[in-house]
Protein backbone atom coordinates (compact mmCIF):
# COMPACT_ATOMS: atom_id res chain seq x y z
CA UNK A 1 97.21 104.67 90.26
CA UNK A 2 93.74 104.06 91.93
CA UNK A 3 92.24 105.56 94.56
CA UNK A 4 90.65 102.82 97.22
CA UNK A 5 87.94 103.78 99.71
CA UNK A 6 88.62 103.10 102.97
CA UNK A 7 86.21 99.63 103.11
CA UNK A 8 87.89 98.51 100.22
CA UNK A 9 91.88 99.11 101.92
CA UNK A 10 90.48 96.47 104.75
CA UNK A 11 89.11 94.17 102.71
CA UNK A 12 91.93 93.52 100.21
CA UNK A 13 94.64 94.65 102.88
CA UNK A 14 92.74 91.90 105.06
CA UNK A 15 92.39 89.28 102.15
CA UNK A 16 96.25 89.74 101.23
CA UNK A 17 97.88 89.12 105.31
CA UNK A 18 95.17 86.99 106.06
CA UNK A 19 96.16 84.67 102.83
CA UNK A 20 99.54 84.77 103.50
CA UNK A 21 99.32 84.41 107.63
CA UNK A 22 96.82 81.14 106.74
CA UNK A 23 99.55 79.55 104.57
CA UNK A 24 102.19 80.06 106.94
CA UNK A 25 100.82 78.70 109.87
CA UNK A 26 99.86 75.45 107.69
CA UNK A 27 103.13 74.87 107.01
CA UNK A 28 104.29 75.12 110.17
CA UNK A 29 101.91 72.97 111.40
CA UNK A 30 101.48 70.22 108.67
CA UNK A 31 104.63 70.66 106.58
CA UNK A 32 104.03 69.41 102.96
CA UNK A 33 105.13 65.51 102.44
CA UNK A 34 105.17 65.86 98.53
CA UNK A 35 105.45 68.32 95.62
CA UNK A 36 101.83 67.77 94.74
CA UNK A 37 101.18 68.91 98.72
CA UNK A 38 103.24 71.97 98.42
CA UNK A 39 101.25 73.07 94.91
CA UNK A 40 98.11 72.59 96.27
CA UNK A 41 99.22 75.03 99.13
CA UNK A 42 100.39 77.66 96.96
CA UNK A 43 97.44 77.92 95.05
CA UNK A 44 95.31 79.37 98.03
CA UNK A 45 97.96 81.95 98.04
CA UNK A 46 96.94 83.55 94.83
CA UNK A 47 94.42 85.59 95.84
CA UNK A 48 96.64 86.95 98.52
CA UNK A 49 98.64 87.89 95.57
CA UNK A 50 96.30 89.24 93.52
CA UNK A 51 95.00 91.38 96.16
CA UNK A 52 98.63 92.98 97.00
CA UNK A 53 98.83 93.69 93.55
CA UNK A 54 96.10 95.80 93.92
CA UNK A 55 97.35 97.53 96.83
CA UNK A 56 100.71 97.72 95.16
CA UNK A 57 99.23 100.09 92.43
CA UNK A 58 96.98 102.33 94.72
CA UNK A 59 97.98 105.56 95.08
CA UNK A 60 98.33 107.33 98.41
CA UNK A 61 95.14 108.63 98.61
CA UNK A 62 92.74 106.42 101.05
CA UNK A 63 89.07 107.78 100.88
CA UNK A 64 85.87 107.91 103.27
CA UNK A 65 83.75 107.80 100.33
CA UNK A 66 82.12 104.75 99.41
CA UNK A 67 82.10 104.42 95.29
């Protein structure tokens, strides 16, 4: 378990919904015509994922401090 400072919960917390939000809306917007479409999509997702991953593992313990 880590412990994140504050600045860094934002950041990755903002990285990880704003990932996800981003690849919503573009389907909704311009749905995919082919596979190769839809995989090209998914890829920007994976730093969304990467980042939740993080904040998965955290512990509960949110900090001021900077490190």
């Amino acid at each position: 378990m880590a412990d994140y400072s504050i600045i860094e919960f934002i950041v990755y917390g903002g990285i990880a919904y704003l990932g996800v939000a981003l690849l919503m809306v573009s389907v909704l917007l311009n749905p995919p015509t082919s596979r190769s479409f839809a995989g090209a999509r998914s890829v920007f997702l994976s730093p969304s994922i990467i980042c939740m991953g993080l904040l998965i593992f955290a512990s509960g313990n949110i900090t001021m401090e900077y490190k």
